[in-house]
C-alpha atoms as a PDB file:
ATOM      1  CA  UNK A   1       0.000   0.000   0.000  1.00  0.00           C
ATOM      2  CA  UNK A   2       2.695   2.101   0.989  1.00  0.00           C
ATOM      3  CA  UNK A   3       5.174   1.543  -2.231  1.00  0.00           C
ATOM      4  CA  UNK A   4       1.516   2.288  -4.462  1.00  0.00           C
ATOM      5  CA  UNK A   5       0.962   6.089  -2.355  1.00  0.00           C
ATOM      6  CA  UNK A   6       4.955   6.793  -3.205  1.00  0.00           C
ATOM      7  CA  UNK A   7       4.498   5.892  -7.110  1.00  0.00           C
ATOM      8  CA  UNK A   8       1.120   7.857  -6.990  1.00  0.00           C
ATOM      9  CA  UNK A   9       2.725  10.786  -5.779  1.00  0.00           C
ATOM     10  CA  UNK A  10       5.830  10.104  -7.927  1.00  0.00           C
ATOM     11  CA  UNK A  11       3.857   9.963 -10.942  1.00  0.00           C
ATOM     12  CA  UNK A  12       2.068  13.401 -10.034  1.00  0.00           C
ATOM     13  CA  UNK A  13       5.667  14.643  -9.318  1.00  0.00           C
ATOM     14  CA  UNK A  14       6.780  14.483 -12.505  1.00  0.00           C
ATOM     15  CA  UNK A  15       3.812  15.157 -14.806  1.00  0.00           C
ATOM     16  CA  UNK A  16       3.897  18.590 -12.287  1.00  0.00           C
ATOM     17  CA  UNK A  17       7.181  19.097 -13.353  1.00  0.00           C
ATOM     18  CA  UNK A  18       6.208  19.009 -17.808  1.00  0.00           C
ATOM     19  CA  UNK A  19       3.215  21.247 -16.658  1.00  0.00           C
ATOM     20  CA  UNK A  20       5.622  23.655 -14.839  1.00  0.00           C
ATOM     21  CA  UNK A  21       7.363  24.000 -18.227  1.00  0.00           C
ATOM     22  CA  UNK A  22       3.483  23.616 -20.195  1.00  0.00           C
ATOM     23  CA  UNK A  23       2.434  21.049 -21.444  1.00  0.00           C
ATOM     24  CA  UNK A  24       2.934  21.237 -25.351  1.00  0.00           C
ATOM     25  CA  UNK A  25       0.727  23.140 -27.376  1.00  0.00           C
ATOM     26  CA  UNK A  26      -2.021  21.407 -30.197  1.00  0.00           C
ATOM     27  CA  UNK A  27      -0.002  23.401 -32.596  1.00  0.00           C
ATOM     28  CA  UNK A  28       3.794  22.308 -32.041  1.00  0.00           C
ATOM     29  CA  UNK A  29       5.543  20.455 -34.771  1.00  0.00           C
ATOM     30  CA  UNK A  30       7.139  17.339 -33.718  1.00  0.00           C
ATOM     31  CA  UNK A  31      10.261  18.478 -33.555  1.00  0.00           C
ATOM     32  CA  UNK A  32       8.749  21.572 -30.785  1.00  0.00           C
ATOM     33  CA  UNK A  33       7.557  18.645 -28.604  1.00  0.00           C
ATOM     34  CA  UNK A  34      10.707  16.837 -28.877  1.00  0.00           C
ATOM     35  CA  UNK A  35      12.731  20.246 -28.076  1.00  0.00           C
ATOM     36  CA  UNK A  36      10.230  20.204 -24.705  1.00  0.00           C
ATOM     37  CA  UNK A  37      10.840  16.366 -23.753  1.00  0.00           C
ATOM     38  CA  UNK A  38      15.009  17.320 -24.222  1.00  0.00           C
ATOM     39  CA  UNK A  39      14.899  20.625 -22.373  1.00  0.00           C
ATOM     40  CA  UNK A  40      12.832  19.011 -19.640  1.00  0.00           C
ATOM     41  CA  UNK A  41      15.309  15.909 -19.480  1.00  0.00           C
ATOM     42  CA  UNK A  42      18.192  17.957 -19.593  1.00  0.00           C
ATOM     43  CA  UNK A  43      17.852  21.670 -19.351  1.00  0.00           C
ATOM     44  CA  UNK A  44      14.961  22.108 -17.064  1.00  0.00           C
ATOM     45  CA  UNK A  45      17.274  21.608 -13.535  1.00  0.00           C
ATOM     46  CA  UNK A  46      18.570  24.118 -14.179  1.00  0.00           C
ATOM     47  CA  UNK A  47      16.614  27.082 -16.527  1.00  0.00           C
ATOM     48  CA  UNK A  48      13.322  25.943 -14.761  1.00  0.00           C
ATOM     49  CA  UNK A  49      12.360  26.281 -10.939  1.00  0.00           C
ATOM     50  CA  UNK A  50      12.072  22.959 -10.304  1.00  0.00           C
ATOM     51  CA  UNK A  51      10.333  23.354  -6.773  1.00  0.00           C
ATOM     52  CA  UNK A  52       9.305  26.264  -4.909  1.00  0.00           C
ATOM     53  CA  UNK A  53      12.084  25.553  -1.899  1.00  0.00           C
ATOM     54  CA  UNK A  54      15.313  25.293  -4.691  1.00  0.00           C
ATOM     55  CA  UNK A  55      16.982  28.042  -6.577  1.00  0.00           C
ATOM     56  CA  UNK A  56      17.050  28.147 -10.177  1.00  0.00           C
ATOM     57  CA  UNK A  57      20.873  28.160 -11.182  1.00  0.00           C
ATOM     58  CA  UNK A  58      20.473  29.598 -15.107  1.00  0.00           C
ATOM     59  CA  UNK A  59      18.797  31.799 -16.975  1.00  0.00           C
ATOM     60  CA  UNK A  60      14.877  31.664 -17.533  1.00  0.00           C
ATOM     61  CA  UNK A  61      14.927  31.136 -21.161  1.00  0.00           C
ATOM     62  CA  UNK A  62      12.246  32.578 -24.040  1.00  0.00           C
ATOM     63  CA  UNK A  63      11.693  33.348 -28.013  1.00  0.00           C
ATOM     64  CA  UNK A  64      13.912  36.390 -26.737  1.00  0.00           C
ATOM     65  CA  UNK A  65      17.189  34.838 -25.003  1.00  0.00           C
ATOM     66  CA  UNK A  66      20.264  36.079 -26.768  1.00  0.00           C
ATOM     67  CA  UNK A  67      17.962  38.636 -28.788  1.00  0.00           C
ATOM     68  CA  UNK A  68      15.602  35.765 -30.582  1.00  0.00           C
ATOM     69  CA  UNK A  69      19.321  34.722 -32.434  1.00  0.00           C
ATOM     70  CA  UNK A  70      18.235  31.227 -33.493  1.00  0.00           C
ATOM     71  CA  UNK A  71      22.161  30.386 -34.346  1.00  0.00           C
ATOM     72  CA  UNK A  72      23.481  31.785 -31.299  1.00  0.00           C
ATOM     73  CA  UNK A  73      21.378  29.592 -29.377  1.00  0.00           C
ATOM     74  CA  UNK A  74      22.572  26.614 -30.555  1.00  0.00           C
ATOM     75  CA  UNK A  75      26.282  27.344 -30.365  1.00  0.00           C
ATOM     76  CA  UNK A  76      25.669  28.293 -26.892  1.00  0.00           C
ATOM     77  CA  UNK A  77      23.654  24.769 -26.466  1.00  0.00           C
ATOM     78  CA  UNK A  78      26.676  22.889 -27.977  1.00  0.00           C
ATOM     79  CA  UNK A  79      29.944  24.604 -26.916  1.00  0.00           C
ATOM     80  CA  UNK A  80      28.113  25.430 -23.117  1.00  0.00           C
ATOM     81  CA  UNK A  81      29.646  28.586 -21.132  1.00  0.00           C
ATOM     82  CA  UNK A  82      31.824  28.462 -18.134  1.00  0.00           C
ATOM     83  CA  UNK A  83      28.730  27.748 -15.967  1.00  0.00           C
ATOM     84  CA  UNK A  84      26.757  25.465 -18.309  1.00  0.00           C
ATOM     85  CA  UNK A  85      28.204  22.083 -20.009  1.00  0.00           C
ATOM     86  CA  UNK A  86      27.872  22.284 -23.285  1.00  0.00           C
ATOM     87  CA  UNK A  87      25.907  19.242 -25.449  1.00  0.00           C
ATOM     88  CA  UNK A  88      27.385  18.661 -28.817  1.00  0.00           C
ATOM     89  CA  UNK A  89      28.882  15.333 -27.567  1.00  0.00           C
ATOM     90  CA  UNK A  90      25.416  14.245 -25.422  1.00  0.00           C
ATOM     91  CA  UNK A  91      22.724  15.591 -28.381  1.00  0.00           C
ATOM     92  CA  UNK A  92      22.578  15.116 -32.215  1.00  0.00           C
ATOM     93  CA  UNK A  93      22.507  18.403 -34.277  1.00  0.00           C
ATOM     94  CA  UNK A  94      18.936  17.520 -34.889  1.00  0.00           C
ATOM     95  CA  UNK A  95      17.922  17.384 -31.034  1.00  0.00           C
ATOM     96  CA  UNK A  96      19.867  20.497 -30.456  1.00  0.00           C
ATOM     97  CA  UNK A  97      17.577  22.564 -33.153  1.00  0.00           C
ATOM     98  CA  UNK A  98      14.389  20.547 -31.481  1.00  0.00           C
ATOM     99  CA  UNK A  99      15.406  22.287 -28.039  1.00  0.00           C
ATOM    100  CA  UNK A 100      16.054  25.368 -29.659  1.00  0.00           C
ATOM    101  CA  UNK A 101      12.191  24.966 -31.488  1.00  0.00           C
ATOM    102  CA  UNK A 102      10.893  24.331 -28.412  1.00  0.00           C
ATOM    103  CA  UNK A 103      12.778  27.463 -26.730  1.00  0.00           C
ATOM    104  CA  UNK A 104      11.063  29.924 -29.175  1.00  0.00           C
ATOM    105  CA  UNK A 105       7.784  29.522 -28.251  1.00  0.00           C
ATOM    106  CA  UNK A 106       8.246  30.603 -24.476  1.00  0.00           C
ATOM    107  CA  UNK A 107       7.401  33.711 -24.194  1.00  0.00           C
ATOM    108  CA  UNK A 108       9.105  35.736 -22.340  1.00  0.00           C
ATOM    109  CA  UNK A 109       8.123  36.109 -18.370  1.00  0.00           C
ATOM    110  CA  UNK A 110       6.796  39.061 -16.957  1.00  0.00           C
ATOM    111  CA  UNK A 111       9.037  41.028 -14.343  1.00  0.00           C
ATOM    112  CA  UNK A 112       8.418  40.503 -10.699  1.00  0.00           C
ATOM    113  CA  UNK A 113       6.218  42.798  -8.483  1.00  0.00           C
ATOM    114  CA  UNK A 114       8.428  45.296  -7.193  1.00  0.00           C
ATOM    115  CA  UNK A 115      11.336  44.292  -9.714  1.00  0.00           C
ATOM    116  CA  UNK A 116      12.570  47.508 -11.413  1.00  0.00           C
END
């Protein structure tokens, strides 16, 4: 009984954690809703708030990270930064434009109350 409350709440764990990021739209292209199953393996610990008691670490990302540049996006998804590993060895060039798909349709996030 016990092990079938911790997958239950497991289970709602994680399908919170894809609705935290949206679920996909009815109008993404496959390769959108494969860009949203990558980030959320893989990019989401880090560019999402994964729970309200953690810090997020990077940047919230949007259509508008790194001015909308669709190429400078992906070199910065490949070759990483000195805080962020980059991916070209752990994703195909194909995956890397599917995260990249997927990162243009957030929109960007409104400021804070009280942020200036």
């Amino acid at each position: 009984m016990r092990r079938g409350v911790l997958a239950a709440a497991f289970v709602v764990a994680s399908a919170s954690g894809v609705l935290a990021q949206g679920a996909p739209d009815a109008s993404f292209t496959d390769a959108q809703r494969e860009g949203l199953r990558l980030f959320s393996q893989s990019c989401g610990v880090c560019h999402t708030v994964v729970q309200q008691r953690t810090r997020q670490y990077g940047p919230v990302l949007s259509r508008e990270t790194l001015g909308g540049d669709e190429e400078l996006i992906r070199e910065y998804i490949s070759t990483g930064t000195p805080r962020m590993p980059g991916f070209r060895y752990y994703f195909e060039p194909a995956q890397i434009n599917s995260i990249v798909q997927y990162i243009k349709t957030i929109p960007p996030q409104a400021a804070p109350a009280g942020a200036r």
